[in-house]
N, C-alpha and C. Protein backbone atom coordinates (compact mmCIF):
# COMPACT_ATOMS: atom_id res chain seq x y z
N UNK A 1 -11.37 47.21 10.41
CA UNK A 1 -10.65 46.53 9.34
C UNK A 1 -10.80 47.37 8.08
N UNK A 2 -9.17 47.68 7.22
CA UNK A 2 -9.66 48.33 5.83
C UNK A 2 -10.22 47.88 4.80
N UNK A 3 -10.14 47.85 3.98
CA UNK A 3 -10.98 47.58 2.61
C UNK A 3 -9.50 46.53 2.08
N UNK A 4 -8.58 46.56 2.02
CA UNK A 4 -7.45 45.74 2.04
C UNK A 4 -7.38 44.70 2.36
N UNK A 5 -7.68 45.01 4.02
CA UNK A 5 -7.88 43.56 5.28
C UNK A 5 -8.76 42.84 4.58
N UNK A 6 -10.11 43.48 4.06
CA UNK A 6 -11.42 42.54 3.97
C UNK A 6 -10.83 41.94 2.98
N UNK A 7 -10.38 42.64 1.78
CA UNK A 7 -10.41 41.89 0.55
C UNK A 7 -9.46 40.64 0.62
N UNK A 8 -8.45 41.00 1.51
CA UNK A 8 -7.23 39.80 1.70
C UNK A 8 -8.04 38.31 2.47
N UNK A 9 -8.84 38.92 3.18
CA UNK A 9 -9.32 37.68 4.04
C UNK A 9 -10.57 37.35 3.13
N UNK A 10 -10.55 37.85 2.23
CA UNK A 10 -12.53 37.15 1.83
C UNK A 10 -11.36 36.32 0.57
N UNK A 11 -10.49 36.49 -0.17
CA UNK A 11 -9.48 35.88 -1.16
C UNK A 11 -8.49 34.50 -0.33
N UNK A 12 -8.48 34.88 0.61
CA UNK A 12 -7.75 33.81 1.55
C UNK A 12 -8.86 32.46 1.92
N UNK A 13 -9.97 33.21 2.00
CA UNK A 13 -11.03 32.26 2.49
C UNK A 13 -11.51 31.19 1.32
N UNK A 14 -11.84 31.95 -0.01
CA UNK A 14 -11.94 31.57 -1.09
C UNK A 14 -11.06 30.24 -1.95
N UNK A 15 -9.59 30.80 -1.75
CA UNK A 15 -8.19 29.99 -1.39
C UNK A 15 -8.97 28.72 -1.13
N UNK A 16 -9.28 29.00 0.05
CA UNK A 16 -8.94 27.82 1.39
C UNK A 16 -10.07 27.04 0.47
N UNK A 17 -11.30 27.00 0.49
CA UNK A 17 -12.42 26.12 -0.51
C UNK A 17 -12.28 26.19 -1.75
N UNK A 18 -11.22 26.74 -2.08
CA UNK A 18 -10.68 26.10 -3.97
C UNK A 18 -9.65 24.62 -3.23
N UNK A 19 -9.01 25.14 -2.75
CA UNK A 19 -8.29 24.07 -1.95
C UNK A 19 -8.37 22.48 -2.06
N UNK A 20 -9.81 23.24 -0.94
CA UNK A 20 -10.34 21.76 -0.48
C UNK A 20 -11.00 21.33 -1.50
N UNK A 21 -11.66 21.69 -1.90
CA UNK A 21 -12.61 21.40 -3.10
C UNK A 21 -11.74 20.64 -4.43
N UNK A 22 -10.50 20.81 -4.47
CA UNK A 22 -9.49 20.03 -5.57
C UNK A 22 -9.05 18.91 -4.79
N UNK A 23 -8.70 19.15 -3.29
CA UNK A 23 -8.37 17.96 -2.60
C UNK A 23 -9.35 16.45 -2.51
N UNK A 24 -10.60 16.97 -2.41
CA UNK A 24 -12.21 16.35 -2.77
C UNK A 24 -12.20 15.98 -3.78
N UNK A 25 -11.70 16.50 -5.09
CA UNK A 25 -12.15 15.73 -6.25
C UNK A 25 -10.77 15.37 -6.90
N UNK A 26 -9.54 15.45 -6.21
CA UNK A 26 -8.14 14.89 -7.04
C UNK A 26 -7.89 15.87 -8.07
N UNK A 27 -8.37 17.08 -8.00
CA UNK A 27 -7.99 17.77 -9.04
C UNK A 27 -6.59 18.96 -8.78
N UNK A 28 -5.87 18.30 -9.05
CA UNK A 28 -4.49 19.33 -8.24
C UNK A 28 -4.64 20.47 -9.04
N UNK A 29 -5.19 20.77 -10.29
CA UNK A 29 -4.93 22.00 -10.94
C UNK A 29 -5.69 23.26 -10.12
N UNK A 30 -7.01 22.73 -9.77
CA UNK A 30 -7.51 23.49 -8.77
C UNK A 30 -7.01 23.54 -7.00
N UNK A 31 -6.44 22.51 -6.59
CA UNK A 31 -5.94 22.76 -5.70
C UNK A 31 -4.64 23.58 -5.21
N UNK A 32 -3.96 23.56 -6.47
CA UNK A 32 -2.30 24.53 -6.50
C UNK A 32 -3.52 25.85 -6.85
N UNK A 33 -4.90 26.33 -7.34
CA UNK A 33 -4.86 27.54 -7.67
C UNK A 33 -5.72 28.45 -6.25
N UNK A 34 -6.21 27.00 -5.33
CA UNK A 34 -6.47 27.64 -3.61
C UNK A 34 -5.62 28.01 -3.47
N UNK A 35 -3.93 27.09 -3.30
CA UNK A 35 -2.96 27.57 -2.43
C UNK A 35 -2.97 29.16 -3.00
N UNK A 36 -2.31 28.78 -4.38
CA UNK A 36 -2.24 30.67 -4.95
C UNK A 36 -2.93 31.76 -4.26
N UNK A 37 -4.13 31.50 -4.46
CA UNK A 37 -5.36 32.87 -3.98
C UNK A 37 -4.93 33.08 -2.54
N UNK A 38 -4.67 31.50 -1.80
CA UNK A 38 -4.73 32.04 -0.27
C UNK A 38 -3.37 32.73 0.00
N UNK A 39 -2.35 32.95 -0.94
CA UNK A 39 -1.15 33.54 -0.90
C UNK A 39 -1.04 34.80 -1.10
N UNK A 40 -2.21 35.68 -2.03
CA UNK A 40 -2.02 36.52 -2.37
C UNK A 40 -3.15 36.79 -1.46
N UNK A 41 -4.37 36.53 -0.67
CA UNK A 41 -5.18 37.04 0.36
C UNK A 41 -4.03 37.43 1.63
N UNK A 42 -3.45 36.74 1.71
CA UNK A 42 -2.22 37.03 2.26
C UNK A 42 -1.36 38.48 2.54
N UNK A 43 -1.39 38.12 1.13
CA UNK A 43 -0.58 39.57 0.68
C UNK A 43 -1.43 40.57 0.59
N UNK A 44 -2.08 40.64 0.31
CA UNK A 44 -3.31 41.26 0.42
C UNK A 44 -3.49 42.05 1.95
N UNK A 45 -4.01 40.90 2.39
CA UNK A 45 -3.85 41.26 4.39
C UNK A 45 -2.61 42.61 4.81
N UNK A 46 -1.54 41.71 4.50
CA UNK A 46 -0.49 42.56 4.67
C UNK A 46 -0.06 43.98 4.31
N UNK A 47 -0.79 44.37 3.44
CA UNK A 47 -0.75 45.59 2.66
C UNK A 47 -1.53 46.36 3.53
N UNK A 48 -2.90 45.82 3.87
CA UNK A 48 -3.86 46.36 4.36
C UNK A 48 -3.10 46.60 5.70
N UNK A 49 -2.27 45.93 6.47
CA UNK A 49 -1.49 46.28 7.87
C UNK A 49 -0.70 47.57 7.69
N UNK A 50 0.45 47.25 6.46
CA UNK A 50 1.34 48.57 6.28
C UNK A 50 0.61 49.64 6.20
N UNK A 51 -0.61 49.65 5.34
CA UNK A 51 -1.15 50.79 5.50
C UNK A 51 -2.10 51.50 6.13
N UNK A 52 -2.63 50.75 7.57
CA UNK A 52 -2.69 51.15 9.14
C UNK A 52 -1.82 51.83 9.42
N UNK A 53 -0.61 51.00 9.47
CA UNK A 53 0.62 51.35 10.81
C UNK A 53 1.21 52.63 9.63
N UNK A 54 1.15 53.23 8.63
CA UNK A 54 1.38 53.99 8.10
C UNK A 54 0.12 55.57 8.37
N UNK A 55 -0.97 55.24 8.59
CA UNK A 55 -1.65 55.94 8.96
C UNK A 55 -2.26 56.32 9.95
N UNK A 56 -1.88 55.81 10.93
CA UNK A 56 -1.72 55.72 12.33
C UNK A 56 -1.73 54.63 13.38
N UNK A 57 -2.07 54.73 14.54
CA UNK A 57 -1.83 54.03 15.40
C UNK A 57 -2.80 52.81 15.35
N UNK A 58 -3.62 52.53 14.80
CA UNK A 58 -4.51 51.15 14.47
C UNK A 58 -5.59 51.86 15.67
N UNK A 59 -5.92 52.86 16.08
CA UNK A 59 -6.91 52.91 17.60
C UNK A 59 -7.76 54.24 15.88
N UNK A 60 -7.60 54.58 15.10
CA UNK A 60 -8.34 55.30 14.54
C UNK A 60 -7.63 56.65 14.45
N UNK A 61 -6.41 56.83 15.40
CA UNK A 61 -5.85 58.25 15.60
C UNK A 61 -4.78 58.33 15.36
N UNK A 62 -4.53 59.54 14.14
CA UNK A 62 -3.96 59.95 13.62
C UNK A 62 -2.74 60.25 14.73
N UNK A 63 -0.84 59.63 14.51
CA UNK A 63 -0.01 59.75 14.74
C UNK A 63 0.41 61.40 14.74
């Protein structure tokens, strides 16, 4: 996994317990700002894919 992947999934995860944690206390301001984070961990993720499949074959070897 790149440094991309991690960061997208440790921001997605984060997301996810801002989330819940607004859902727990009725606080929607914090709960619309999980959804956010887990959107851009997301995006995040995704970047980290393009720029695998841009650098090779995901096995470590260079195309």
């Amino acid at each position: 996994m790149d440094d991309e992947r991690a960061k997208g999934t440790t921001s997605d995860v984060k997301g996810k317990i801002k989330e819940a944690g607004g859902g727990l206390t009725g606080n929607e301001e914090t709960k619309a700002k999980g959804q956010t984070q887990q959107t851009q961990g997301e995006a995040q993720k995704g970047l980290g894919d393009v720029k695998e499949k841009l650098s090779g074959d995901g096995s470590g070897n260079k195309r």
